[in-house]
N, C-alpha and C. Protein backbone atom coordinates (compact mmCIF):
# COMPACT_ATOMS: atom_id res chain seq x y z
N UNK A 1 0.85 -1.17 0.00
CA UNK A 1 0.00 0.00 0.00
C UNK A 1 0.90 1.24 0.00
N UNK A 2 0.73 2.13 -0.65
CA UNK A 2 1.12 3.10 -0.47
C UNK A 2 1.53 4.22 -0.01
N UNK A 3 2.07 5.11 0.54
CA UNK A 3 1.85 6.28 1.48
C UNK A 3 0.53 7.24 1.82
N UNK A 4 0.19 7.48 0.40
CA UNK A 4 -0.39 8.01 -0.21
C UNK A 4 -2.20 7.97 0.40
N UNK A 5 -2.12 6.14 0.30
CA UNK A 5 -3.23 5.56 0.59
C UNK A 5 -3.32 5.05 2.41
N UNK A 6 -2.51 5.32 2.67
CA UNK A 6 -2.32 4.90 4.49
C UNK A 6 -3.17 5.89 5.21
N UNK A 7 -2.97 7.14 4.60
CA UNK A 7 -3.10 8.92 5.34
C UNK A 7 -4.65 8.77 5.09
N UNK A 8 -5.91 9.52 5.70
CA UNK A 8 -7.09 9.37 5.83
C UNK A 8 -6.99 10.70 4.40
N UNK A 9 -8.13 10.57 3.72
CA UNK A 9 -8.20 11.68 2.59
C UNK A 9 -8.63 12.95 2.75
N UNK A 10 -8.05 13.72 2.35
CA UNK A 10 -8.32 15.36 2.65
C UNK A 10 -9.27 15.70 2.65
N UNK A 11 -9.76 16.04 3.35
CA UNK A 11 -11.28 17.11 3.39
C UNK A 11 -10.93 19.02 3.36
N UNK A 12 -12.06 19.71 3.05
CA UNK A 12 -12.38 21.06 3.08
C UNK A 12 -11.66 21.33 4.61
N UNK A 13 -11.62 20.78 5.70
CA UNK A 13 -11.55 21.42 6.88
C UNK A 13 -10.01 21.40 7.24
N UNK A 14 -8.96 20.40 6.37
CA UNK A 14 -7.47 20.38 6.31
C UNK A 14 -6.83 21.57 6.18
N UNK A 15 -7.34 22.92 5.23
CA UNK A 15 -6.66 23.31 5.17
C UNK A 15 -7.40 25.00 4.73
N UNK A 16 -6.70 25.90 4.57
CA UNK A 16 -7.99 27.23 4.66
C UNK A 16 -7.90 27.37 2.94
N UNK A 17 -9.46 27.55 2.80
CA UNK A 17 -9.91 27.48 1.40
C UNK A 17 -10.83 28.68 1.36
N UNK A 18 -11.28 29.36 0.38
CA UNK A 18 -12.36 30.52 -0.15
C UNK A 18 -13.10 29.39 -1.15
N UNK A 19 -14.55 30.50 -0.76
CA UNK A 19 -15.21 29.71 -1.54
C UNK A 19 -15.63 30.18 -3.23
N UNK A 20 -15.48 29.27 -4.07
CA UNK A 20 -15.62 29.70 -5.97
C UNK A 20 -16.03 31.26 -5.89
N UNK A 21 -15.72 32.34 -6.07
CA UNK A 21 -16.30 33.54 -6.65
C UNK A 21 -17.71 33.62 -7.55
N UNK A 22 -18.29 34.64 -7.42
CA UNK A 22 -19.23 34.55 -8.15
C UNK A 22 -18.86 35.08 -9.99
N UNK A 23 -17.43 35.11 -10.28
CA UNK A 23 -17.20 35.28 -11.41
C UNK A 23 -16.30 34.12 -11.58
N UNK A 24 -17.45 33.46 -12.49
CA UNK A 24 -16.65 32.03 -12.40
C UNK A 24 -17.42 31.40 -13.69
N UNK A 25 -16.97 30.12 -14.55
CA UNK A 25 -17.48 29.85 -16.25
C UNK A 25 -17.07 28.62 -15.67
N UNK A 26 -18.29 27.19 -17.04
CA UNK A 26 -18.62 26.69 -16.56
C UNK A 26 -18.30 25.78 -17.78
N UNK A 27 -17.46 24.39 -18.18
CA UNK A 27 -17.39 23.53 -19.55
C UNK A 27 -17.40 22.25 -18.91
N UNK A 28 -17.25 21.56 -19.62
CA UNK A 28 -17.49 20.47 -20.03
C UNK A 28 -15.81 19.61 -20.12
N UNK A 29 -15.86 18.86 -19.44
CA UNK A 29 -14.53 17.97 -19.51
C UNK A 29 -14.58 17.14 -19.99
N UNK A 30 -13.98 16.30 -21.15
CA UNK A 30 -14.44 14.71 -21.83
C UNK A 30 -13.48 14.08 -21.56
N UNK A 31 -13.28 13.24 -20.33
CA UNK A 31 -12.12 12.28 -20.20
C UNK A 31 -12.70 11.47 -19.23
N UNK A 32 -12.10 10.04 -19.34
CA UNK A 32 -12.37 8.84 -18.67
C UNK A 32 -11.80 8.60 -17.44
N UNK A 33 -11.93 8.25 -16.27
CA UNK A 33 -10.83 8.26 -15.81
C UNK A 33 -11.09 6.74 -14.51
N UNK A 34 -10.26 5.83 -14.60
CA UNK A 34 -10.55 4.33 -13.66
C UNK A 34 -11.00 4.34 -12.44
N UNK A 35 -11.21 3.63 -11.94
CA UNK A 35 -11.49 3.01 -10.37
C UNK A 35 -10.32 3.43 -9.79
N UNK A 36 -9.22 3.37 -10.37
CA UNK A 36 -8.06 3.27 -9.74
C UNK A 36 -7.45 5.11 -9.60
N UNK A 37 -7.72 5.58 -11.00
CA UNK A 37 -7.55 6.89 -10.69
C UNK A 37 -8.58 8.00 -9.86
N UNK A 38 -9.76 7.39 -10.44
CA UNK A 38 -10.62 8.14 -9.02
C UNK A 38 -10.21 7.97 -7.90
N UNK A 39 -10.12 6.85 -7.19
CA UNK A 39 -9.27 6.50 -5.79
C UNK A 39 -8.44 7.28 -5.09
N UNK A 40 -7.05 7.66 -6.31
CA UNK A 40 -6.12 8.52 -6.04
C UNK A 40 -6.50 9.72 -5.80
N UNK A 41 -7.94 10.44 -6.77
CA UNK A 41 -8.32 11.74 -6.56
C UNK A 41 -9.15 12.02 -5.10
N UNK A 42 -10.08 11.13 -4.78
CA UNK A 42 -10.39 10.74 -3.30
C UNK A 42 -9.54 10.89 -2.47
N UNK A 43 -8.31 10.65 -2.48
CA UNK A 43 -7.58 10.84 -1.28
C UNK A 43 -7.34 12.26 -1.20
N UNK A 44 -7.01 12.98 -2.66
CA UNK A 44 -6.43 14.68 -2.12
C UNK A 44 -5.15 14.76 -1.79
N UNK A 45 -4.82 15.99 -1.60
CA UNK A 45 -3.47 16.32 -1.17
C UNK A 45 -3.88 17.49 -0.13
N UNK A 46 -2.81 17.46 0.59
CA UNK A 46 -3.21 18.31 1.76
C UNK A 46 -1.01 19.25 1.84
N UNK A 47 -1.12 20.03 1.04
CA UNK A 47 0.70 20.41 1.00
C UNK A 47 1.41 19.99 2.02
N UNK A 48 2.47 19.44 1.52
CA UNK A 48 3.45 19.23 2.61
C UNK A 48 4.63 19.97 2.30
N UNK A 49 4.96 21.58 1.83
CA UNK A 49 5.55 22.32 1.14
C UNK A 49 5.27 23.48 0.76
N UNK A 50 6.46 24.75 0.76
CA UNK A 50 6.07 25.43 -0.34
C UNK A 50 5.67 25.60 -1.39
N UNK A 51 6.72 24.53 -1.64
CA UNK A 51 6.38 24.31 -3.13
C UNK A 51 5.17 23.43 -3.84
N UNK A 52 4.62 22.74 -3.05
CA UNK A 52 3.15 22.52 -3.33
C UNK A 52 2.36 23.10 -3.29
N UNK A 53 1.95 23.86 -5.02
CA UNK A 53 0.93 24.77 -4.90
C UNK A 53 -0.73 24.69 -4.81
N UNK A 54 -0.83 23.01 -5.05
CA UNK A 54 -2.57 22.95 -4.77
C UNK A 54 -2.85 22.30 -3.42
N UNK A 55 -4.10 22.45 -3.00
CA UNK A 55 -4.71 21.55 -2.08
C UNK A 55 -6.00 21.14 -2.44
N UNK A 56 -6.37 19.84 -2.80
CA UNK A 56 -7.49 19.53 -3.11
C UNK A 56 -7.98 18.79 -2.51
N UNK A 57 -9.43 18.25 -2.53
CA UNK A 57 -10.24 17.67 -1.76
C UNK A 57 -11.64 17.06 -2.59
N UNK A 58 -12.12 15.90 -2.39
CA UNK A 58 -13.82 15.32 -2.71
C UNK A 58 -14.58 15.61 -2.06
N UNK A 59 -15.66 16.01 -2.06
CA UNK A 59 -16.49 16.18 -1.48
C UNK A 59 -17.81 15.32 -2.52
N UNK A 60 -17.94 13.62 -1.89
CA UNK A 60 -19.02 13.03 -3.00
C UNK A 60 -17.94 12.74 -4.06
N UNK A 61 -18.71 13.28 -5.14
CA UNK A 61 -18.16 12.84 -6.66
C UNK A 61 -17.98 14.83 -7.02
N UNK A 62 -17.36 15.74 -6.22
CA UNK A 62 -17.07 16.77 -6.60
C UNK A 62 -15.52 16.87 -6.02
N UNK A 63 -14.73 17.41 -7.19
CA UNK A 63 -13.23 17.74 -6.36
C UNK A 63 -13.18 19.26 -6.83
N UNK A 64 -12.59 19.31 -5.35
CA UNK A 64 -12.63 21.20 -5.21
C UNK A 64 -11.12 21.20 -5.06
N UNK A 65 -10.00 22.24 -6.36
CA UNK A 65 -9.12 22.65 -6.15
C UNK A 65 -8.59 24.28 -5.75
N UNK A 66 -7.82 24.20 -4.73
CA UNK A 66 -7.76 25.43 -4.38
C UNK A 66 -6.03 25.41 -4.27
N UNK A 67 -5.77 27.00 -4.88
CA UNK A 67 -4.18 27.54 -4.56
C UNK A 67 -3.81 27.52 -2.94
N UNK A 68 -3.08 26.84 -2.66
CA UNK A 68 -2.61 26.20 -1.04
C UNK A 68 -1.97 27.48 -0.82
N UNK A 69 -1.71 28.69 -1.26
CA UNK A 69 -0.90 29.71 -0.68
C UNK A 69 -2.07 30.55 -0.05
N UNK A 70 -2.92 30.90 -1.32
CA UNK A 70 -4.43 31.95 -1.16
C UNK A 70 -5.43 31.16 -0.56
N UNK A 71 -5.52 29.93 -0.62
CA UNK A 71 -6.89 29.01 -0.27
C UNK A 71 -8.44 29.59 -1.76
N UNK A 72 -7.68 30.29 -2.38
CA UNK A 72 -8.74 30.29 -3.66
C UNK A 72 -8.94 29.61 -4.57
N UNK A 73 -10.20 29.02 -4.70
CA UNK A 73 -11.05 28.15 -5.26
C UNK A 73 -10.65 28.31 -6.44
N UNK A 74 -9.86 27.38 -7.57
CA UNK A 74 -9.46 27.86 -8.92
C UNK A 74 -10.54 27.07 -9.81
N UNK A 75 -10.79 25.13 -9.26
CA UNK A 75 -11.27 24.63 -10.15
C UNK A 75 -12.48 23.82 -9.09
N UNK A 76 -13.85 23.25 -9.58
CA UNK A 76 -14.05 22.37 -9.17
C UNK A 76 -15.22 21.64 -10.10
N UNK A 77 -14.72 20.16 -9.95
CA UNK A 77 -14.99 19.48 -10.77
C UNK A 77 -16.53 18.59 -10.66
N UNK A 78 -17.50 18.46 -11.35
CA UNK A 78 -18.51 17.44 -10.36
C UNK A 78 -18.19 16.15 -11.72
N UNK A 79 -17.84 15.10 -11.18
CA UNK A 79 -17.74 14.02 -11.82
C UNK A 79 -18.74 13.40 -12.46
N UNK A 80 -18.87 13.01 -13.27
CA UNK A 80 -20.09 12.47 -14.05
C UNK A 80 -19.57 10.97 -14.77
N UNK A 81 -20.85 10.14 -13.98
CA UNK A 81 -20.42 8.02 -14.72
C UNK A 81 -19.67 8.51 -16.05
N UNK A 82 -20.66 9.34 -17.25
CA UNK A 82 -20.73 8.92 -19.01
C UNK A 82 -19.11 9.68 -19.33
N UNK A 83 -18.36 10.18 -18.01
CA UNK A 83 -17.27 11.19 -18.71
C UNK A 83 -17.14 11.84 -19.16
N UNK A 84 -18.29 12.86 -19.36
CA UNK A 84 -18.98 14.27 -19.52
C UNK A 84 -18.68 15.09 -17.95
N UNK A 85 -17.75 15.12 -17.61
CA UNK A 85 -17.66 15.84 -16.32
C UNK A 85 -18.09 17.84 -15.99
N UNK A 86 -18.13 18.18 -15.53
CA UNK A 86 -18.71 19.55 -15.46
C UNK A 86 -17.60 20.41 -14.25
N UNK A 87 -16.85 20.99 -15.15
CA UNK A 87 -16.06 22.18 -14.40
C UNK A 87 -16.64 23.33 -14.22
N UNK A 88 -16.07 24.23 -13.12
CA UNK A 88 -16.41 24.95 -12.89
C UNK A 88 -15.34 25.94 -12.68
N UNK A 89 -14.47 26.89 -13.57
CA UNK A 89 -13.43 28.11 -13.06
C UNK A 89 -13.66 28.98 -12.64
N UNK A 90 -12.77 29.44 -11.84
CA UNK A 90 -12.70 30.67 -11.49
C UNK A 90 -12.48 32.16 -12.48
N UNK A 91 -13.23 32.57 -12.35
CA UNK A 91 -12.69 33.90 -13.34
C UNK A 91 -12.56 35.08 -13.08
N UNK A 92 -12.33 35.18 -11.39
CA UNK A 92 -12.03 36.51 -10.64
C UNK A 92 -10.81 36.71 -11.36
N UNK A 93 -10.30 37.49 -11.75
CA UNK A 93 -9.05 38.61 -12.11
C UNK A 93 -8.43 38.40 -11.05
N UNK A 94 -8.51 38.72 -10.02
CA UNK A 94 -7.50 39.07 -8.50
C UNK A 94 -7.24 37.82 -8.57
N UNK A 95 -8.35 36.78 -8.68
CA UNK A 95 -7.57 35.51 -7.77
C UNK A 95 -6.93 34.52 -9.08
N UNK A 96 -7.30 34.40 -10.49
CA UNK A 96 -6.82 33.82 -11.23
C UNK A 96 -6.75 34.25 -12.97
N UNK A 97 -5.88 34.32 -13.55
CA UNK A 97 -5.88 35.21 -14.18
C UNK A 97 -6.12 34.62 -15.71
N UNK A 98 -6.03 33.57 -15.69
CA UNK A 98 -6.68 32.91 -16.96
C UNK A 98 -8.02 33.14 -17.64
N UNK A 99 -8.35 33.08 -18.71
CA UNK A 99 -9.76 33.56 -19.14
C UNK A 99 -9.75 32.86 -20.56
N UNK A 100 -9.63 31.71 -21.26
CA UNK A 100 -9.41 30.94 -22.01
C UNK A 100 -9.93 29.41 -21.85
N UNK A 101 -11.04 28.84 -22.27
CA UNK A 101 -11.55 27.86 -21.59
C UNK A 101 -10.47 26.72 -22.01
N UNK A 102 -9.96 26.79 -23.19
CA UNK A 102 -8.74 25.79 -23.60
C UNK A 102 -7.67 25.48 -23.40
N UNK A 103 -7.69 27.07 -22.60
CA UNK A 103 -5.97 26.80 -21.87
C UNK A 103 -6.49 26.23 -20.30
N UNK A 104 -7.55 26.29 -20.06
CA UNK A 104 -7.81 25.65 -18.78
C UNK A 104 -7.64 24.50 -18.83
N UNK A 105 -8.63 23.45 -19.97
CA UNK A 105 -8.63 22.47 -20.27
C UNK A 105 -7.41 21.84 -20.44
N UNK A 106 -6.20 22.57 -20.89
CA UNK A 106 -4.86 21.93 -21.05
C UNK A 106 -4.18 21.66 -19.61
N UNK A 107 -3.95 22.96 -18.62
CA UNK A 107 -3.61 23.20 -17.58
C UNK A 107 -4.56 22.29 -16.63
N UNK A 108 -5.67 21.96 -16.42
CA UNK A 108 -6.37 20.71 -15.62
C UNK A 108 -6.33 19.65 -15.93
N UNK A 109 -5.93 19.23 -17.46
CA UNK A 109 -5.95 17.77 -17.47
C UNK A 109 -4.36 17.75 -17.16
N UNK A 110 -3.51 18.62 -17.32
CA UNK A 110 -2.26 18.18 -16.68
C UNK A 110 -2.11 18.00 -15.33
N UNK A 111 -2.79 19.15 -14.51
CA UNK A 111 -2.65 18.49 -13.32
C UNK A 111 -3.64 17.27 -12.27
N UNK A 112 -4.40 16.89 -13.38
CA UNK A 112 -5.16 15.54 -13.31
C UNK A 112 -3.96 14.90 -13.38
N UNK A 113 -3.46 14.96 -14.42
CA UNK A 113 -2.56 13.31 -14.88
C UNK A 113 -1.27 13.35 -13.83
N UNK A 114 -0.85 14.59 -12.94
CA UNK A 114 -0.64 15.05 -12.01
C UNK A 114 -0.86 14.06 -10.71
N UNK A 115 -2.28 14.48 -10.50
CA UNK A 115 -2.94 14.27 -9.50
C UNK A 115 -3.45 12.28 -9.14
N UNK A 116 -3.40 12.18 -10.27
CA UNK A 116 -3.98 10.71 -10.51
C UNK A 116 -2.58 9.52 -10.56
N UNK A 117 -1.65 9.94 -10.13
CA UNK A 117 -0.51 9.03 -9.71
C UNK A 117 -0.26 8.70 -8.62
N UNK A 118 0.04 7.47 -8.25
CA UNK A 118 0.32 7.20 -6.87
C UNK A 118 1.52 6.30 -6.98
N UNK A 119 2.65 7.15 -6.10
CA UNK A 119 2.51 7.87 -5.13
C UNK A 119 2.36 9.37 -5.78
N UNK A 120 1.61 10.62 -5.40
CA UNK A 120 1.79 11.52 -6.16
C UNK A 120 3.06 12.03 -6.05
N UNK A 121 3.32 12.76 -7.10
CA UNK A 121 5.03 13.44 -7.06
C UNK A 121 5.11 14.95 -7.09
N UNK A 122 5.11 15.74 -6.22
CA UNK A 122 4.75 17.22 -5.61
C UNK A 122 5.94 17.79 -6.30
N UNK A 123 7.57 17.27 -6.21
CA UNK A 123 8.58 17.98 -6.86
C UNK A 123 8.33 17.70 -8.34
N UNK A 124 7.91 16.81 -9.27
CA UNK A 124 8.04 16.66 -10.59
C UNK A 124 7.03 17.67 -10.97
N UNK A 125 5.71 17.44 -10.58
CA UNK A 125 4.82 18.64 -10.45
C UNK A 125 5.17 20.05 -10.14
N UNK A 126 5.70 20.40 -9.08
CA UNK A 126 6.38 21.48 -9.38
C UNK A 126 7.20 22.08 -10.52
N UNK A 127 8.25 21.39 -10.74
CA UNK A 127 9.32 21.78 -12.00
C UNK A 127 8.25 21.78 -13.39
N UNK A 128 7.25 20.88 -13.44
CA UNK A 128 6.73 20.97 -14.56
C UNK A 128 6.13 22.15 -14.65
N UNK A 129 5.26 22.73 -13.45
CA UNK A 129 4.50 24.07 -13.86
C UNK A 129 5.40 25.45 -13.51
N UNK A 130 6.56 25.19 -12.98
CA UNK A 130 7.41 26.26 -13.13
C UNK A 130 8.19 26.30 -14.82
N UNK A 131 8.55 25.17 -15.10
CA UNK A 131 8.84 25.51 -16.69
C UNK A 131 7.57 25.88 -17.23
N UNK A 132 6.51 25.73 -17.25
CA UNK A 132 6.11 25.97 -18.63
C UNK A 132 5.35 27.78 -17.57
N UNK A 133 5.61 28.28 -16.58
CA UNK A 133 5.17 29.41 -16.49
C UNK A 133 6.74 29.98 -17.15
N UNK A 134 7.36 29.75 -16.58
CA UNK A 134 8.88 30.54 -17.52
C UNK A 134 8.25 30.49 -19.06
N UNK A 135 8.16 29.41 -19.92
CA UNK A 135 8.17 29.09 -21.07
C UNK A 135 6.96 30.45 -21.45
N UNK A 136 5.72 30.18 -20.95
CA UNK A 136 4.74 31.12 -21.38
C UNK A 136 4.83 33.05 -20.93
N UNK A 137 6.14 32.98 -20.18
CA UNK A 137 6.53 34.72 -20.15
C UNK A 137 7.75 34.48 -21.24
N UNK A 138 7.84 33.83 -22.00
CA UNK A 138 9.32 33.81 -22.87
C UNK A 138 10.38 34.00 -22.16
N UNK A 139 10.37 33.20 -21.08
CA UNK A 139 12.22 33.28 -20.35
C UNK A 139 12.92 32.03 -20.79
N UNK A 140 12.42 31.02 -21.26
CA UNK A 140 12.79 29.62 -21.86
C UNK A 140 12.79 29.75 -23.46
């Protein structure tokens, strides 16, 4: 068993969170995802780091991600059997600055495929979204 899977799974009350803004857009996710990777998303992460920038949590068949520095609500997901899942972003300005439903879609299924490993890996995850924020100000 894993580490991962030993630790009881994160809840809303682990760690300080805000709740979704009322400027917030709403798509459609089309991806499948196992018994085995739901599991992993059930458990959550609760930071053990600076450098771990999310904290997420289930609540049911909904996962609520929030920036572990701000506790602001960026994504949350309600899972759906057919894999038609239903996101929900944030689109406050102050708290997130994206406004592109496709670059969301790129940026969440990465940190799904992220999130859905066990054991999860917080430093590979890191370096990955610090390169590609370098890459997208043109410092790379």
């Amino acid at each position: 068993m894993s580490e991962r899977n030993k630790r009881k799974p994160a809840c809303r009350s682990d760690w300080k969170t805000l709740l979704m803004p009322p400027q917030h857009e709403t798509f459609i996710l089309n991806r499948p995802f196992s018994a085995q990777e739901m599991a992993a998303l059930h458990q959550g992460n609760i930071p053990q780091a600076m450098e771990d920038k999310w904290f997420w949590y289930m609540e049911g068949s909904t996962l609520w991600a929030h920036r572990s520095w701000t506790g602001y609500c960026i994504y949350r997901i309600d899972f759906k059997e057919d894999g038609h899942h239903i996101v929900t972003v944030n689109r406050d300005p102050e708290q997130y600055g994206c406004t592109v439903i496709e670059e969301d879609i790129l940026s969440l299924n990465k940190l799904l495929n992220w999130w859905i490993q066990t054991p999860y890996d917080h430093y590979n995850e890191w370096l990955t979204e610090t390169f590609d924020a370098l890459k997208k100000a043109g410092k790379v």
